[in-house]
Protein backbone atom coordinates (compact mmCIF):
# COMPACT_ATOMS: atom_id res chain seq x y z
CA UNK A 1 -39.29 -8.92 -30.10
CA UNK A 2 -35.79 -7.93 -29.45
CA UNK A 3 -32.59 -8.82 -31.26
CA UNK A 4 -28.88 -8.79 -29.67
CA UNK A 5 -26.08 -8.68 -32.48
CA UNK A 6 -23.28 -9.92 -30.64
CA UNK A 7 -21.36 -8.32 -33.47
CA UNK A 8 -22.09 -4.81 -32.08
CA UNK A 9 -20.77 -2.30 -29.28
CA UNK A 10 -20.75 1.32 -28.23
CA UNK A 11 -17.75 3.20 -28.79
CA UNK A 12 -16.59 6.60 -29.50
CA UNK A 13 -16.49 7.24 -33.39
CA UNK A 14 -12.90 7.83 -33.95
CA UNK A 15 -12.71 3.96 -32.61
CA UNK A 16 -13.59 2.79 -36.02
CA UNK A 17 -10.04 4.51 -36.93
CA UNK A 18 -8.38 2.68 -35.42
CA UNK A 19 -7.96 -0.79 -38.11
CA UNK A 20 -6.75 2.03 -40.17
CA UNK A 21 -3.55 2.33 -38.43
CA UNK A 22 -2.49 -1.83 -38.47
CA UNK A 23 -0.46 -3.32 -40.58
CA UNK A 24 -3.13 -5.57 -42.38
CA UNK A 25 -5.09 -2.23 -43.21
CA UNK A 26 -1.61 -0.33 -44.33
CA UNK A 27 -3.39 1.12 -47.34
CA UNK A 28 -5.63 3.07 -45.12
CA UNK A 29 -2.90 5.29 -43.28
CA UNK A 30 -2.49 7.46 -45.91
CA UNK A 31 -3.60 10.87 -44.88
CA UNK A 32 -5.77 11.50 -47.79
CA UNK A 33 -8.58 8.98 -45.86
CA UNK A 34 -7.89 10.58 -42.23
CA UNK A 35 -9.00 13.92 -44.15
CA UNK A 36 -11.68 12.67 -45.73
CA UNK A 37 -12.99 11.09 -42.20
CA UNK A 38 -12.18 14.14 -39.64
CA UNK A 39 -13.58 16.55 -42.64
CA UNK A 40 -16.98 14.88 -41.94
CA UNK A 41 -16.41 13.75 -38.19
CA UNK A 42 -13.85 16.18 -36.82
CA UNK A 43 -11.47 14.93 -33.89
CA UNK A 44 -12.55 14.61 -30.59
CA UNK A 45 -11.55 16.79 -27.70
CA UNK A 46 -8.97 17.10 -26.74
CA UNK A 47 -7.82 17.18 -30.21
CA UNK A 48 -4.47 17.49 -29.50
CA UNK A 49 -4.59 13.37 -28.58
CA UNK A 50 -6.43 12.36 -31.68
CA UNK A 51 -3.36 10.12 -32.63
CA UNK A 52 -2.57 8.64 -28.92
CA UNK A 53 -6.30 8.09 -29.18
CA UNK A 54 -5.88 6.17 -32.28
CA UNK A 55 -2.97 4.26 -31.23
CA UNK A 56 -4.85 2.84 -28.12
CA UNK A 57 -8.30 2.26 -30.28
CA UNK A 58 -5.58 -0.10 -32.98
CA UNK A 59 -4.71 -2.33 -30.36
CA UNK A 60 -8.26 -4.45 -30.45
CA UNK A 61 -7.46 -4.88 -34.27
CA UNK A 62 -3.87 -5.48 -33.78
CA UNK A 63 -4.63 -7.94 -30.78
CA UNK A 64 -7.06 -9.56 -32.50
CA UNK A 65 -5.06 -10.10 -35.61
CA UNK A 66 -2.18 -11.97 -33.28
CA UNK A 67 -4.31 -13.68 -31.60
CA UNK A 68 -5.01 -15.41 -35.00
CA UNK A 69 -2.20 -14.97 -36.52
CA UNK A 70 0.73 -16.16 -33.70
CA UNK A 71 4.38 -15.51 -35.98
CA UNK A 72 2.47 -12.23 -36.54
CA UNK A 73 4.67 -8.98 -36.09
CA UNK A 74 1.62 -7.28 -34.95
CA UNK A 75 1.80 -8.72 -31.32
CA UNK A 76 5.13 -6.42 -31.06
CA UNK A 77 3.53 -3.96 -32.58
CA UNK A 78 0.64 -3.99 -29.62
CA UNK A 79 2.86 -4.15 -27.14
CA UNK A 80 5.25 -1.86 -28.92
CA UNK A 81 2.09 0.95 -28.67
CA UNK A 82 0.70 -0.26 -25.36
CA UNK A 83 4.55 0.79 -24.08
CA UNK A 84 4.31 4.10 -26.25
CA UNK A 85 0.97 5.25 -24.19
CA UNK A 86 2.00 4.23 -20.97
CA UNK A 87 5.30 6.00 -21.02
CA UNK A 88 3.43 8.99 -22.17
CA UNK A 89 0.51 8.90 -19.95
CA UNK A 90 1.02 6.25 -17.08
CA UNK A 91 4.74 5.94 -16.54
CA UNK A 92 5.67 2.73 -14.67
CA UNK A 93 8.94 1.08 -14.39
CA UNK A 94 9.77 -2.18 -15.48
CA UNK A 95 8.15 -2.73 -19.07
CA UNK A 96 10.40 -2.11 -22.18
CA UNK A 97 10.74 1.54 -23.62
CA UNK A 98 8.78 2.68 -27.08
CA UNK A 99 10.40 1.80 -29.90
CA UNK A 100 10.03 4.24 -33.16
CA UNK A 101 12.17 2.50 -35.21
CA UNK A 102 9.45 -0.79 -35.48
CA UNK A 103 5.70 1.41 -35.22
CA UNK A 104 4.63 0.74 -38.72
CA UNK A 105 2.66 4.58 -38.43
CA UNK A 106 6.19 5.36 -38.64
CA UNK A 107 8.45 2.97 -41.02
CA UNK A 108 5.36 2.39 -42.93
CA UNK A 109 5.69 -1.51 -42.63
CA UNK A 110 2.71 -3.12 -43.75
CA UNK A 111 1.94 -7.50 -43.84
CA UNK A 112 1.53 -8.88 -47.46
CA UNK A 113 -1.08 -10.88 -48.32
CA UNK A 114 0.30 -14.21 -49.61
CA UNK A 115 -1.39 -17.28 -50.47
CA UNK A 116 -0.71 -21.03 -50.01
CA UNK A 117 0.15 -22.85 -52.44
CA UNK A 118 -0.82 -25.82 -50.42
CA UNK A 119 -4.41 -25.08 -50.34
CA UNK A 120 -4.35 -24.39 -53.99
């Protein structure tokens, strides 16, 4: 008998990190957690891109998030790290520049929980 979980895929370890660094996880950026992980699974090689590496394993969480959530700041936020890895590592004219002053690893901005009254 064999069983598929649709749920699953193979992926390098540190991709796991990389809900930590969206806006709906904000509570997981602080460094004390990215200690805690790399003391037990230390950063890939080349260790030097551990954080591009992270950036580009957030965008399926942050893409995902938009795609259910549309007034969501987290599509700019994709797109704002998608621009951030190509300028660094595939530069290609015609896409906007990288934006530090919206990448919530940055400003720390973080989405609130609310609820609906209207459901209540």
């Amino acid at each position: 008998m064999t069983i598929f979980d649709a749920g699953s895929y193979f992926a390098h370890n540190e991709m796991e990190l990389g809900h930590w660094r969206c806006e709906f996880t904000y509570v997981f950026r602080a460094e004390v957690y990215t200690w805690h992980y790399l003391k037990n699974y230390p950063a890939a090689e080349p260790v030097d891109e551990f954080e591009d590496r992270n950036r580009l394993y957030s965008l399926k969480g942050a893409i995902n998030y938009a795609a259910g959530h549309p007034k969501s700041i987290m599509r700019k936020t994709a797109y704002n790290n998608m621009c951030y890895l190509c300028e660094k590592y595939a530069p290609i004219d015609g896409i906007d520049k990288y934006d530090p002053q919206i990448d919530p690893s940055i400003t720390g901005a973080h989405i609130v929980p609310h609820v609906d009254n209207d459901l209540i």
